[in-house]
N, C-alpha and C. Protein backbone atom coordinates (compact mmCIF):
# COMPACT_ATOMS: atom_id res chain seq x y z
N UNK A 1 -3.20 17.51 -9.95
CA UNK A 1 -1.98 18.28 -10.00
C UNK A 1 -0.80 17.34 -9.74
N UNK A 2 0.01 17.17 -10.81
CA UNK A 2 1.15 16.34 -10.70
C UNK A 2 2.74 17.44 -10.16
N UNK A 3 3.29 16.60 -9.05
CA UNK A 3 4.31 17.48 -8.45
C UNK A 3 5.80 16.65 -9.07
N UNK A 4 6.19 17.70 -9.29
CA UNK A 4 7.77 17.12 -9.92
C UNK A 4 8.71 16.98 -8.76
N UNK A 5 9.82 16.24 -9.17
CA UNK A 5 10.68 16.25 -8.29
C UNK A 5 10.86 17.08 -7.35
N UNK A 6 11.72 18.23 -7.92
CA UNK A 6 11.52 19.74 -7.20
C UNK A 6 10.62 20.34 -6.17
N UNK A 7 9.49 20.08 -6.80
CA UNK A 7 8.19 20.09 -5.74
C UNK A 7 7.81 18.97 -4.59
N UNK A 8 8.37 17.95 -5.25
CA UNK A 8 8.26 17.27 -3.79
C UNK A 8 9.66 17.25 -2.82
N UNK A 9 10.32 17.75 -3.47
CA UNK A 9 11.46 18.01 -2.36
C UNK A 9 10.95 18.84 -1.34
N UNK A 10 10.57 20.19 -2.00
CA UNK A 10 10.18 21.33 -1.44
C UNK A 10 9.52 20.65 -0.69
N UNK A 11 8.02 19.70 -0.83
CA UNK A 11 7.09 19.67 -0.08
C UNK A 11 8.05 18.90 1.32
N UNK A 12 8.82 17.89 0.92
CA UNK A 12 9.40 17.20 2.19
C UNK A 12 10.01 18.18 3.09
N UNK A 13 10.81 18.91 2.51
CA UNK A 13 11.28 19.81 3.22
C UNK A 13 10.59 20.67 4.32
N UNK A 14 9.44 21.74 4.06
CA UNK A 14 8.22 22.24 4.27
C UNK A 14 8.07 20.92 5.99
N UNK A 15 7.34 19.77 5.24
CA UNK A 15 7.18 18.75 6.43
C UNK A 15 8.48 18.74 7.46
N UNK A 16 9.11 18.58 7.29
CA UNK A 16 9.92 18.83 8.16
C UNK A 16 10.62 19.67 8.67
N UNK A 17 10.67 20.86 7.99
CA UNK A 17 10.70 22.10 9.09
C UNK A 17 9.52 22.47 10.15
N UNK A 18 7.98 21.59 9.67
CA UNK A 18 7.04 21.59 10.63
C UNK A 18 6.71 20.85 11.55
N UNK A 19 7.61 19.48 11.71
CA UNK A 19 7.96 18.51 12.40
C UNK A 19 8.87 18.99 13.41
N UNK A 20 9.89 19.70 13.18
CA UNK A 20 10.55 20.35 13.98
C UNK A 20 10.22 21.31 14.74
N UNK A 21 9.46 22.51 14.07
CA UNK A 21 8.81 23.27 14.98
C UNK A 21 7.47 22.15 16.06
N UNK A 22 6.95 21.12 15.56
CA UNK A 22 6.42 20.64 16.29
C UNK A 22 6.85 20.03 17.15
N UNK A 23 8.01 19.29 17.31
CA UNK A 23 8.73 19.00 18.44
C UNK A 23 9.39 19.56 19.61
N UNK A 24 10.02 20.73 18.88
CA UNK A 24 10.54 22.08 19.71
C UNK A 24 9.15 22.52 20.77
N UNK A 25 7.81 22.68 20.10
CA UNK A 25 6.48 23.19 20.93
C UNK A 25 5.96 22.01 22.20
N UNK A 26 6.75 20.93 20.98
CA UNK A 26 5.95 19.60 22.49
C UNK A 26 7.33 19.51 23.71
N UNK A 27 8.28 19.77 23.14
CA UNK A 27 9.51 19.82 23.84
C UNK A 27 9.71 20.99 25.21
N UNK A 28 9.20 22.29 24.24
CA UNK A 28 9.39 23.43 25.33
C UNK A 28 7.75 23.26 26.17
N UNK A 29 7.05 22.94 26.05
CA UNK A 29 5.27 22.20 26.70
C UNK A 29 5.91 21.37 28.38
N UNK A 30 6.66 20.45 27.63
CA UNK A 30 6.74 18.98 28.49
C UNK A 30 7.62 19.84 29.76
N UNK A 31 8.40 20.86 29.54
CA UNK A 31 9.56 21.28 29.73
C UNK A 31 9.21 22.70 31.15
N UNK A 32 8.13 23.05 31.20
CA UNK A 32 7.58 24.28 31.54
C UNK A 32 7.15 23.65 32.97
N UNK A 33 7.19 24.53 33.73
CA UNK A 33 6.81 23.94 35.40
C UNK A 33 5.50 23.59 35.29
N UNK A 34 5.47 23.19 36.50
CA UNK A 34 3.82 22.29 36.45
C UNK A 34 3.09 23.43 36.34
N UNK A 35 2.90 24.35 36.75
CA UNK A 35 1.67 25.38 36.85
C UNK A 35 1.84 26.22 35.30
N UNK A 36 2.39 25.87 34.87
CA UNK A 36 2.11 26.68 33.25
C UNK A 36 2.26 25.87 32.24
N UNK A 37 2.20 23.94 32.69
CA UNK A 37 1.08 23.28 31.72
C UNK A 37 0.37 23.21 30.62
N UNK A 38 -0.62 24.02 31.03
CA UNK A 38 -1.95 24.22 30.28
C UNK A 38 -1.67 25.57 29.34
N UNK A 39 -0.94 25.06 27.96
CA UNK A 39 -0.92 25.70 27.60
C UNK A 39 -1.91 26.40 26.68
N UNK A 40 -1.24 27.97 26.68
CA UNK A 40 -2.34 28.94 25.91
C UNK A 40 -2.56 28.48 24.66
N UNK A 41 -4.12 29.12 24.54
CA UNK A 41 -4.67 28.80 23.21
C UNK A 41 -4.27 29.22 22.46
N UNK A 42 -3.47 30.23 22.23
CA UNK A 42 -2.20 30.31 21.26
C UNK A 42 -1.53 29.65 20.78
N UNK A 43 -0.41 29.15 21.66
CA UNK A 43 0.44 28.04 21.81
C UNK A 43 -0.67 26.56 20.83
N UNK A 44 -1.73 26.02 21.63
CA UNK A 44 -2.75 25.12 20.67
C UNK A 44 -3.24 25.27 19.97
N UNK A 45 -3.32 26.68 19.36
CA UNK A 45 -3.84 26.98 18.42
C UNK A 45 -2.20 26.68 17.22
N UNK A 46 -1.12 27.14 17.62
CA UNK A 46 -0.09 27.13 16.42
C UNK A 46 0.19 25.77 16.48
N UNK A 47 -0.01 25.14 16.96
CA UNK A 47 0.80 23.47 17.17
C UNK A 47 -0.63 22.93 16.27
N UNK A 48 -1.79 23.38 16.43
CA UNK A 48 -3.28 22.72 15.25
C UNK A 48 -2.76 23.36 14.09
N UNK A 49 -1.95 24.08 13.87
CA UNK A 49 -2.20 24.32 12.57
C UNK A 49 -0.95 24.06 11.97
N UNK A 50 0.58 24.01 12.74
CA UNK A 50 1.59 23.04 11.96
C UNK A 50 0.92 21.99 11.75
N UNK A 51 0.17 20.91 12.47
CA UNK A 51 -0.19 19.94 12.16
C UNK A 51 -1.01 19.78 10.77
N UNK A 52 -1.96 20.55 10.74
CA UNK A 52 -2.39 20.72 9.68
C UNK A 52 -1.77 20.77 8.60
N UNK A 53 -0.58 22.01 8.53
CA UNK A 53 0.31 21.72 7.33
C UNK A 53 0.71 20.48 7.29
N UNK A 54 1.06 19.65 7.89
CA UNK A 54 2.44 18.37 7.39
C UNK A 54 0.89 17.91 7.31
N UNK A 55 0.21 17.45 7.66
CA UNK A 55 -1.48 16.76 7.15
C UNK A 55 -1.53 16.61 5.42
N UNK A 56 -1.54 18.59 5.29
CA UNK A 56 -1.78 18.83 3.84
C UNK A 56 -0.74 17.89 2.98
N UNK A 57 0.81 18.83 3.53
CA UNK A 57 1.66 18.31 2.34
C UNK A 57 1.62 16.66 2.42
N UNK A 58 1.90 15.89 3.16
CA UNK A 58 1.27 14.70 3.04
C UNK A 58 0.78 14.32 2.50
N UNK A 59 -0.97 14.66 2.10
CA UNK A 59 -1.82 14.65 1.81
C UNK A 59 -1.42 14.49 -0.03
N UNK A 60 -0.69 15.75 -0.32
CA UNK A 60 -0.32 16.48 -1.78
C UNK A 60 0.66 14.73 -1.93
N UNK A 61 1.79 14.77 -1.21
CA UNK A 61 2.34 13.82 -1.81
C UNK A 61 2.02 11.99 -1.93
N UNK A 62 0.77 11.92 -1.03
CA UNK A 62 0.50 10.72 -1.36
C UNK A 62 -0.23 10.35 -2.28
N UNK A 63 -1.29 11.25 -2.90
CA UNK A 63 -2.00 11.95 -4.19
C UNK A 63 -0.62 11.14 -5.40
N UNK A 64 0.36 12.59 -5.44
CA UNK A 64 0.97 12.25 -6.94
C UNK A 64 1.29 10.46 -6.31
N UNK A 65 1.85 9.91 -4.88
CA UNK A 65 2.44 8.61 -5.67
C UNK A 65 1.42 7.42 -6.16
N UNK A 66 0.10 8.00 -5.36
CA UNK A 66 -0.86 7.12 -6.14
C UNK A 66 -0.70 7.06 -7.66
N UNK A 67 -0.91 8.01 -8.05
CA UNK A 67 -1.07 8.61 -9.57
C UNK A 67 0.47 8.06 -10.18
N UNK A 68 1.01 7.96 -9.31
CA UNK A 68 2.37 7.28 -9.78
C UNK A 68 3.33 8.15 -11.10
């Protein structure tokens, strides 16, 4: 699957609105008194799976620049 311009904008974009939410989560984490730490598996569960996205799109755009 070859991504056009357009589409890889989108995809950069995408990455970095999930970069952000991932920073904001490690930000408000670091930020929380000592005894509420350990955060919920909620909380690690949404921060595994932004990661995952910017993984994917990543993933998508290093694909097309191989393919060049």
């Amino acid at each position: 699957m070859e991504l056009d311009l357009d589409e890889s904008s989108l995809a950069i974009g995408r990455i970095e609105r999930a970069l952000s939410r991932i920073e904001k989560a490690l930000t408000d984490r670091a930020n929380r008194p000592p005894a509420a730490v350990a955060a919920p598996a909620a909380d690690q569960s949404a921060l595994k799976a932004e990661v995952a996205a910017v993984i994917g799109e990543l993933d998508l755009l290093i694909a097309e620049a191989e393919r060049g």
